[in-house]
Every structure is written in structure tokens, then in C-alpha cells.
PDB file of N, CA and C in Angstrom:
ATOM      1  N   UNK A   1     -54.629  39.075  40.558  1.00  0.00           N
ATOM      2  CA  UNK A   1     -54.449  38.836  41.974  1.00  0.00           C
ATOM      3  C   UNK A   1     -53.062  39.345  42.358  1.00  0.00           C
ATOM      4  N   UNK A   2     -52.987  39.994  43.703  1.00  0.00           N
ATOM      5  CA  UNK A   2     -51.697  40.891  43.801  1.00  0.00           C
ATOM      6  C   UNK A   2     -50.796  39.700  44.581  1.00  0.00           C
ATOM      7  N   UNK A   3     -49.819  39.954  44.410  1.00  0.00           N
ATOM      8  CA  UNK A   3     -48.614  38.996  45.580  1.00  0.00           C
ATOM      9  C   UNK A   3     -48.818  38.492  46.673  1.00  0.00           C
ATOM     10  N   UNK A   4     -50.100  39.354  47.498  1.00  0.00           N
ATOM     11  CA  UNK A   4     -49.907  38.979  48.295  1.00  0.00           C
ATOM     12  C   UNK A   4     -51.176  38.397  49.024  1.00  0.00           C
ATOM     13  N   UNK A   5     -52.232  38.326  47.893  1.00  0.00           N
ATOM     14  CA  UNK A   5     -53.564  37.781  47.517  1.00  0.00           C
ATOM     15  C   UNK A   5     -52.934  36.154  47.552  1.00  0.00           C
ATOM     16  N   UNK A   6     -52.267  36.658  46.478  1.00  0.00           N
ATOM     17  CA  UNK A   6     -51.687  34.959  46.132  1.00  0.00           C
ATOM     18  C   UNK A   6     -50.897  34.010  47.366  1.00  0.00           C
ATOM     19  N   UNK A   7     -50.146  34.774  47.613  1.00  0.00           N
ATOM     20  CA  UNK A   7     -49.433  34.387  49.368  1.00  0.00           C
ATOM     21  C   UNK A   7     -50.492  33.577  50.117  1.00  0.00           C
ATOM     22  N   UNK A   8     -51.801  34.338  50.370  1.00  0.00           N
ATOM     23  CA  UNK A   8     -52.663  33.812  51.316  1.00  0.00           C
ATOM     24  C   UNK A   8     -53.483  33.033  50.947  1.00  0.00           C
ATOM     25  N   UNK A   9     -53.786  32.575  49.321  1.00  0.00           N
ATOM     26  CA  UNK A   9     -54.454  31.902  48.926  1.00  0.00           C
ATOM     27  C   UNK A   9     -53.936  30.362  49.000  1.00  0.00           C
ATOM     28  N   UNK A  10     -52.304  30.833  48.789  1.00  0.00           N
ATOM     29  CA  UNK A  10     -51.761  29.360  48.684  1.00  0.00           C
ATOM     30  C   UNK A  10     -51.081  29.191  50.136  1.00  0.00           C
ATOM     31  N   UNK A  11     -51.366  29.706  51.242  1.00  0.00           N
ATOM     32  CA  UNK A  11     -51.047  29.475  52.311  1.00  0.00           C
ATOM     33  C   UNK A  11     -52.037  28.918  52.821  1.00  0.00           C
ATOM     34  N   UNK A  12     -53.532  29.032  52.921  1.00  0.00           N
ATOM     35  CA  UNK A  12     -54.731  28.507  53.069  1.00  0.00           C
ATOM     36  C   UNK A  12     -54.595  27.339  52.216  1.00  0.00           C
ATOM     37  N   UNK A  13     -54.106  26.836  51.307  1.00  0.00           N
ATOM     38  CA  UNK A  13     -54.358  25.664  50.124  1.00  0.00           C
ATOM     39  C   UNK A  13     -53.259  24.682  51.008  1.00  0.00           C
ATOM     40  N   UNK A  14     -51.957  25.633  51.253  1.00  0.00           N
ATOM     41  CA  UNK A  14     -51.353  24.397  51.683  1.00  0.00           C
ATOM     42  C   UNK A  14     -51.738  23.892  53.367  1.00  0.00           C
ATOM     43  N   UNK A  15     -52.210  24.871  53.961  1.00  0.00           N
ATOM     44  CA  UNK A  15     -52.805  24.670  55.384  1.00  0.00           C
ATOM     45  C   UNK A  15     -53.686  23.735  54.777  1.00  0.00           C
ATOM     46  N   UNK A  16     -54.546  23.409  54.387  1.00  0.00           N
ATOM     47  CA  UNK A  16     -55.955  22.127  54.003  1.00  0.00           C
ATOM     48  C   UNK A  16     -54.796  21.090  53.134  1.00  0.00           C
ATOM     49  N   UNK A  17     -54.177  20.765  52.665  1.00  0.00           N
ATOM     50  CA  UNK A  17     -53.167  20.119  51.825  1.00  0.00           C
ATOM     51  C   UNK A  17     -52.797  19.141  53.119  1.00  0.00           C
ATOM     52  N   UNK A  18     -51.780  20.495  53.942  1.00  0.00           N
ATOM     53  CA  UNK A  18     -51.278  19.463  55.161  1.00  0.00           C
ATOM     54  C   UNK A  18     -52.439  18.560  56.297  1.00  0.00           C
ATOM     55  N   UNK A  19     -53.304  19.191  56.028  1.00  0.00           N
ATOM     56  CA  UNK A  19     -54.492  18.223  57.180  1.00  0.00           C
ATOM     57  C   UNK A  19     -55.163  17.414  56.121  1.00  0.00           C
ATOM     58  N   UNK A  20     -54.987  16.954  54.645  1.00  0.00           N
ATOM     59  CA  UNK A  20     -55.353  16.143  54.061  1.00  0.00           C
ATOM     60  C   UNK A  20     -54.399  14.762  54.290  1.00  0.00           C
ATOM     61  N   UNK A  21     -52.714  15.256  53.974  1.00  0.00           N
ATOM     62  CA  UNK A  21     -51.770  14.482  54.517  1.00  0.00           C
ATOM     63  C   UNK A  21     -51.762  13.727  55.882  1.00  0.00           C
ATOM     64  N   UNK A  22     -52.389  14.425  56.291  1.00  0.00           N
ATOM     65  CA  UNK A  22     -52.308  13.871  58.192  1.00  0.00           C
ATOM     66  C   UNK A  22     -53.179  13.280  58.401  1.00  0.00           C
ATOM     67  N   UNK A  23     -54.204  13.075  57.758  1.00  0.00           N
ATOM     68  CA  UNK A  23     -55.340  11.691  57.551  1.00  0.00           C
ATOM     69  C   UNK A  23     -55.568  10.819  56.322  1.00  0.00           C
ATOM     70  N   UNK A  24     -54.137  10.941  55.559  1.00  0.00           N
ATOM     71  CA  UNK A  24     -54.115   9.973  54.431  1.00  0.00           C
ATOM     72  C   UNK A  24     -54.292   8.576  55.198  1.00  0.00           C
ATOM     73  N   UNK A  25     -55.000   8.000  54.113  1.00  0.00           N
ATOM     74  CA  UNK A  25     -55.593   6.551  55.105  1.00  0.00           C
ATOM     75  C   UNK A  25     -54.583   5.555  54.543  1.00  0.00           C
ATOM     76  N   UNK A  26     -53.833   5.920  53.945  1.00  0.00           N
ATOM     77  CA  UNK A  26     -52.571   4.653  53.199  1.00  0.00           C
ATOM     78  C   UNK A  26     -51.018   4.599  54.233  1.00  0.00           C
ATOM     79  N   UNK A  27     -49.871   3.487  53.668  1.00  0.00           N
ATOM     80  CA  UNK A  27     -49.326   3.467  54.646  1.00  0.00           C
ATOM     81  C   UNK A  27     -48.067   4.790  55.322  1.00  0.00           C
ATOM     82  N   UNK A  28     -47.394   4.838  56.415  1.00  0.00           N
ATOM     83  CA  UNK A  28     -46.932   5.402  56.665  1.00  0.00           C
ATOM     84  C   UNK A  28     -45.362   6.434  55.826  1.00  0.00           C
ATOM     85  N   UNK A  29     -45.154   5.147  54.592  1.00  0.00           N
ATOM     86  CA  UNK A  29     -44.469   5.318  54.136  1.00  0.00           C
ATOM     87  C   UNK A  29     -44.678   6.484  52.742  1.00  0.00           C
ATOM     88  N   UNK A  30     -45.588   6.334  52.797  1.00  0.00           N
ATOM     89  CA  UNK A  30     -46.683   7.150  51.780  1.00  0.00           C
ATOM     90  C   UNK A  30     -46.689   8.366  52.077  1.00  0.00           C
ATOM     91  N   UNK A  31     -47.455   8.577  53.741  1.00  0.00           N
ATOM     92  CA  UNK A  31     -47.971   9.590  54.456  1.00  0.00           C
ATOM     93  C   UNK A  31     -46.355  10.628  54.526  1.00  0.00           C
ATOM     94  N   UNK A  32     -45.328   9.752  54.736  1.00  0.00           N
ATOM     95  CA  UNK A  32     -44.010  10.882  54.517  1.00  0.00           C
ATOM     96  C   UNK A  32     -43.529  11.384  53.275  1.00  0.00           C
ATOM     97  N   UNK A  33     -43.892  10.198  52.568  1.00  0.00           N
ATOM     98  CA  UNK A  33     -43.490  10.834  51.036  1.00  0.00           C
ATOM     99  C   UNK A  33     -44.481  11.853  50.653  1.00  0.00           C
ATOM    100  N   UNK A  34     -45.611  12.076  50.987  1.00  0.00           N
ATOM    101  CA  UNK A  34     -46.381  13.232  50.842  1.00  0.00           C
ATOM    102  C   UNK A  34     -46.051  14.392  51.597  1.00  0.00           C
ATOM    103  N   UNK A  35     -45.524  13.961  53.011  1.00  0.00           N
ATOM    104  CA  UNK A  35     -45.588  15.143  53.507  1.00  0.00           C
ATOM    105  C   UNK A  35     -44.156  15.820  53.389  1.00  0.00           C
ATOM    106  N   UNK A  36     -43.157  14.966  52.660  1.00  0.00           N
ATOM    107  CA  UNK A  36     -42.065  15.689  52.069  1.00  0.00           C
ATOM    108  C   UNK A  36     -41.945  16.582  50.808  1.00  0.00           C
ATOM    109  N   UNK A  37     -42.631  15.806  50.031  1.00  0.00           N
ATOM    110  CA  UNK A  37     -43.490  16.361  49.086  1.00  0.00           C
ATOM    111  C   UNK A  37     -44.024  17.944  49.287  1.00  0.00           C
ATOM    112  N   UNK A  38     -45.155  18.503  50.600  1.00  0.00           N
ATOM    113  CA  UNK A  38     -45.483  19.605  51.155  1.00  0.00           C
ATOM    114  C   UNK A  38     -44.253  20.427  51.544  1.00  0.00           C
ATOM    115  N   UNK A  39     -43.554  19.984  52.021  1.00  0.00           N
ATOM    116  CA  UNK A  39     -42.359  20.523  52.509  1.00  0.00           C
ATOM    117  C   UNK A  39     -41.535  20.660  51.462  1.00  0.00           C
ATOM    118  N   UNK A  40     -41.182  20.447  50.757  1.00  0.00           N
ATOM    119  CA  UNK A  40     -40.571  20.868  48.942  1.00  0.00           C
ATOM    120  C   UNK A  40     -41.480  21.751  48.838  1.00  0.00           C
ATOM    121  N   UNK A  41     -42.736  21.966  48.813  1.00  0.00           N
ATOM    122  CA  UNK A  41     -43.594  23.060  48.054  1.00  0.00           C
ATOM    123  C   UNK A  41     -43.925  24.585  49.077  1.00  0.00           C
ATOM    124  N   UNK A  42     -43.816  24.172  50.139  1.00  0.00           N
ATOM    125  CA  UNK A  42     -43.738  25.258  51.030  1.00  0.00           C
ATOM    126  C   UNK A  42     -42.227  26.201  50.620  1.00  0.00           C
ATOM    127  N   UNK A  43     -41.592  25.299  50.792  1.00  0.00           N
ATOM    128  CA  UNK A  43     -40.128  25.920  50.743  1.00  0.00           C
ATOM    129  C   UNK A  43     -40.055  26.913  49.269  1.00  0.00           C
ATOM    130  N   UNK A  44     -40.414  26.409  47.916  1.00  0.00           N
ATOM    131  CA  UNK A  44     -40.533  26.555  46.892  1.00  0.00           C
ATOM    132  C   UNK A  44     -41.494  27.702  47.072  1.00  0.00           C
ATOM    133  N   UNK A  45     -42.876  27.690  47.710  1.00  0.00           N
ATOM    134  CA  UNK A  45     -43.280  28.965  47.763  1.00  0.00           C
ATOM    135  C   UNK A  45     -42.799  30.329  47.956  1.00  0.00           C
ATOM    136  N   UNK A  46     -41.910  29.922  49.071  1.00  0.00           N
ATOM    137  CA  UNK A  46     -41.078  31.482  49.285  1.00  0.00           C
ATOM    138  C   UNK A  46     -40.065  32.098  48.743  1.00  0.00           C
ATOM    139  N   UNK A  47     -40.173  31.050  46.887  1.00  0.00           N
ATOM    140  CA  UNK A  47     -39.120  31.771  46.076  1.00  0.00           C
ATOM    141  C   UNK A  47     -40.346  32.252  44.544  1.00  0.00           C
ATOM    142  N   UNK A  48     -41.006  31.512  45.009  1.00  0.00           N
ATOM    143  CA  UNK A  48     -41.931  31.318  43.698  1.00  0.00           C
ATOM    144  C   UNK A  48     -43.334  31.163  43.560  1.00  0.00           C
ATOM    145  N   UNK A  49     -44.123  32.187  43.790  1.00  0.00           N
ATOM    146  CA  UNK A  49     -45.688  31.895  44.494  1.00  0.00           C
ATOM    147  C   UNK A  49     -46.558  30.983  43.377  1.00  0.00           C
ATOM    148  N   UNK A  50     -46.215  31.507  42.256  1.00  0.00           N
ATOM    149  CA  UNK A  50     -47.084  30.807  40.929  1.00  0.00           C
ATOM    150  C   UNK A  50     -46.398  29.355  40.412  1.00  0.00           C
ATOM    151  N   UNK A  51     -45.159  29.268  40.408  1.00  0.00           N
ATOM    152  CA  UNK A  51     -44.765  27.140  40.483  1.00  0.00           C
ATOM    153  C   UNK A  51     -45.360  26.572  41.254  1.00  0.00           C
ATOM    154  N   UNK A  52     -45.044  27.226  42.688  1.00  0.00           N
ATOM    155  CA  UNK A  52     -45.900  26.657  43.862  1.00  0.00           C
ATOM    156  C   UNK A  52     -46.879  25.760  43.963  1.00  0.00           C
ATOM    157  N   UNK A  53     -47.645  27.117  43.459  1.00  0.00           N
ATOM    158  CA  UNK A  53     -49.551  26.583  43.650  1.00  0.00           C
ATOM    159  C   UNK A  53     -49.945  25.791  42.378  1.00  0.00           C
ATOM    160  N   UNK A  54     -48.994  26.234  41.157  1.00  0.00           N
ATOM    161  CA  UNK A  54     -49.155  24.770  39.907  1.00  0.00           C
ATOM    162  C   UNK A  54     -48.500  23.475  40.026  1.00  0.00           C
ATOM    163  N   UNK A  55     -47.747  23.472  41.176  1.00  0.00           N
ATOM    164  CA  UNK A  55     -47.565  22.601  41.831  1.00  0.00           C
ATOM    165  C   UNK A  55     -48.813  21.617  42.644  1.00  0.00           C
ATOM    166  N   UNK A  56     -48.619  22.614  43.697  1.00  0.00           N
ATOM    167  CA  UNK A  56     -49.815  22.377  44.379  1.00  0.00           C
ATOM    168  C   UNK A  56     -51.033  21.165  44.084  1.00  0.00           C
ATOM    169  N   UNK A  57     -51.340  22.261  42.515  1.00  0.00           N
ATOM    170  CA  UNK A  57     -52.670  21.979  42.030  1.00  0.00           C
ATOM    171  C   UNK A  57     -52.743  20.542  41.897  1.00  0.00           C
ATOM    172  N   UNK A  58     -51.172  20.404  41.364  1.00  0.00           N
ATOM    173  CA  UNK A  58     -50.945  18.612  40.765  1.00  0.00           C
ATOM    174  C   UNK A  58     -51.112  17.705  41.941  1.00  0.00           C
ATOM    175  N   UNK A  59     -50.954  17.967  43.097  1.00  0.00           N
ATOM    176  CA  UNK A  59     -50.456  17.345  44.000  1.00  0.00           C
ATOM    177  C   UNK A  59     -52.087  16.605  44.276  1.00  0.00           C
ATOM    178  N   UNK A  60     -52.769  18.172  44.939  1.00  0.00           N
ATOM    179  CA  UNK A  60     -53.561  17.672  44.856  1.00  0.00           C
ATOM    180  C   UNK A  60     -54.859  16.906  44.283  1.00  0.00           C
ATOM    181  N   UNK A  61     -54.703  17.391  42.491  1.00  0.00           N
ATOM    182  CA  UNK A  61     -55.476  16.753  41.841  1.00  0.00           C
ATOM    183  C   UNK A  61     -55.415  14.912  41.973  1.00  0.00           C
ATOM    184  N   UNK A  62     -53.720  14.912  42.086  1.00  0.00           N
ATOM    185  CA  UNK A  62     -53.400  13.520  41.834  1.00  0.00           C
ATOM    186  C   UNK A  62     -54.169  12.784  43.427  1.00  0.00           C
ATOM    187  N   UNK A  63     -54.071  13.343  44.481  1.00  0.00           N
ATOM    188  CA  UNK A  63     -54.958  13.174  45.832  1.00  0.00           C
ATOM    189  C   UNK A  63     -56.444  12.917  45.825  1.00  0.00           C
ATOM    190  N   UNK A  64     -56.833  13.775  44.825  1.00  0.00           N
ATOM    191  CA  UNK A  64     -58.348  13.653  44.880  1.00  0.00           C
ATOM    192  C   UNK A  64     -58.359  12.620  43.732  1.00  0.00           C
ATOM    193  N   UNK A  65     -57.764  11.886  42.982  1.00  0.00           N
ATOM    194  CA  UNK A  65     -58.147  11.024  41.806  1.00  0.00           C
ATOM    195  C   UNK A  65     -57.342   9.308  42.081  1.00  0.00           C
ATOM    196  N   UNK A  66     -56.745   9.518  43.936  1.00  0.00           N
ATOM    197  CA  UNK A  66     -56.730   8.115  44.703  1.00  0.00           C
ATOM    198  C   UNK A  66     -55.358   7.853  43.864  1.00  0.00           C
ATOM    199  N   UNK A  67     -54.559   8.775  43.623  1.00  0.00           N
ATOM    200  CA  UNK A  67     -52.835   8.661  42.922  1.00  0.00           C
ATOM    201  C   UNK A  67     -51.903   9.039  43.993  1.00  0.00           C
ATOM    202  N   UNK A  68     -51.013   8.247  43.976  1.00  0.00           N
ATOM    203  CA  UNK A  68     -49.892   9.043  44.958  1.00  0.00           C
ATOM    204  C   UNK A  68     -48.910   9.209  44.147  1.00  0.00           C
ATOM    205  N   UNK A  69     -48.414  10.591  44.212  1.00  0.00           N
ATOM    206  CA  UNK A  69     -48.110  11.252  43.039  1.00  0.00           C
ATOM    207  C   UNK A  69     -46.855  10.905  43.264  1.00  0.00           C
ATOM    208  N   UNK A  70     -46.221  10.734  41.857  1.00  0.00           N
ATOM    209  CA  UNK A  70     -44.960   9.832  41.685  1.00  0.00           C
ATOM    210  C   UNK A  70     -43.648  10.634  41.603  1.00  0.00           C
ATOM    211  N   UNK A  71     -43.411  11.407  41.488  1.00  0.00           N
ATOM    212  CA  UNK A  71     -42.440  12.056  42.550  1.00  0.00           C
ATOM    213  C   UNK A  71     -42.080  12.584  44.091  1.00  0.00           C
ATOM    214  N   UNK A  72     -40.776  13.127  44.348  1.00  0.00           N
ATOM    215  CA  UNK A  72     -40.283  12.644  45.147  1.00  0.00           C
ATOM    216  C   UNK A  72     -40.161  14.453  45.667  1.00  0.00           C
ATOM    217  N   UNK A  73     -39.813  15.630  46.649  1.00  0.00           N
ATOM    218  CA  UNK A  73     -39.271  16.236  46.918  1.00  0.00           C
ATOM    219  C   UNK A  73     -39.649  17.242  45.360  1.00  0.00           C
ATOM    220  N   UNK A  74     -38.628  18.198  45.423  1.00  0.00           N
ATOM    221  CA  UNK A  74     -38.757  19.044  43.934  1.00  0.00           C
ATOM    222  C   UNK A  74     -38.344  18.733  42.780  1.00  0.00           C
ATOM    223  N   UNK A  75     -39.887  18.147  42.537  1.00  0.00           N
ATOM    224  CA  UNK A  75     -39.719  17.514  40.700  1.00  0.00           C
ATOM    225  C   UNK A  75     -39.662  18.347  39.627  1.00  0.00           C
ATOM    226  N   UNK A  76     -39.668  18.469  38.618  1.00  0.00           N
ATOM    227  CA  UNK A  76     -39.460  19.560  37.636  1.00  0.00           C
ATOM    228  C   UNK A  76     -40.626  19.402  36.945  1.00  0.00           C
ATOM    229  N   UNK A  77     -41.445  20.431  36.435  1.00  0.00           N
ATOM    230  CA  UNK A  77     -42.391  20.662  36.068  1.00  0.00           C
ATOM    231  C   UNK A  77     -43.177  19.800  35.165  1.00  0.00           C
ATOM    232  N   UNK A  78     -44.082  19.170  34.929  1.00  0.00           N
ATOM    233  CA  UNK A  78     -44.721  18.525  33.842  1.00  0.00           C
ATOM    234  C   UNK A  78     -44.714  19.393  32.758  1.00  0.00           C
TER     235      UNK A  78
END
């Protein structure tokens, strides 16, 4: 996948990411720590397309498995 395959793949991932955040059904305090969370990974995208989206992936795996993922802003890699 070329650079810029990848660009749009994880620009589409984080576009559905952020409208997952914006109807997290938990409390408000949550809903920012996630969406700071997005905002660390956006930012991080435009130095690094592939941390990013293995980022990403965690974020949202931990989303779909009812975890709120326990870091904070830019965590360092598992």
C-alpha cells in the first residue's frame, strides 16, 4: 500500500473512530479521555502513518471489547 493509500485509509478509520467517540454511551469524563486520546493519534499521524494506525488498531480493539483503554494522550507502544 503506497503512502498515500495509507493516508486515506487511516483518515477514513479515524473519521469512524471520532463518530464512535461522540456516541460513547459512558461518562463525560471518559468521552474526553478518548477523544484526547484521537487527538494524540491524529497528530502522530502526520509524522508517522504506520504507529498511527497500530495505534489506532489498539484503540479501537480495546472499544469494541467494552475497555477504555488505559492510557492517556501518546503512550508508548505495547
Amino acid at each position: 500500500m503506497s503512502g498515500d493509500d495509507l493516508a486515506a485509509a487511516l483518515a477514513v478509520r479515524l473519521r469512524d473512530a471520532h463518530r464512535r467517540v461522540a456516541t460513547w454511551p459512558g461518562p463525560d469524563d471518559q468521552k474526553a479521555r478518548l477523544t484526547r486520546r484521537l487527538i494524540a493519534l491524529t497528530d502522530a499521524s502526520k509524522h508517522d502513518l504506520h504507529r498511527a494506525s497500530v495505534r489506532l488498531e489498539r484503540l479501537l480493539a480495546d472499544l469494541d471489547a467494552g475497555r477504555l483503554p488505559a492510557g492517556d494522550g501518546d503512550e508508548p507502544d505495547r
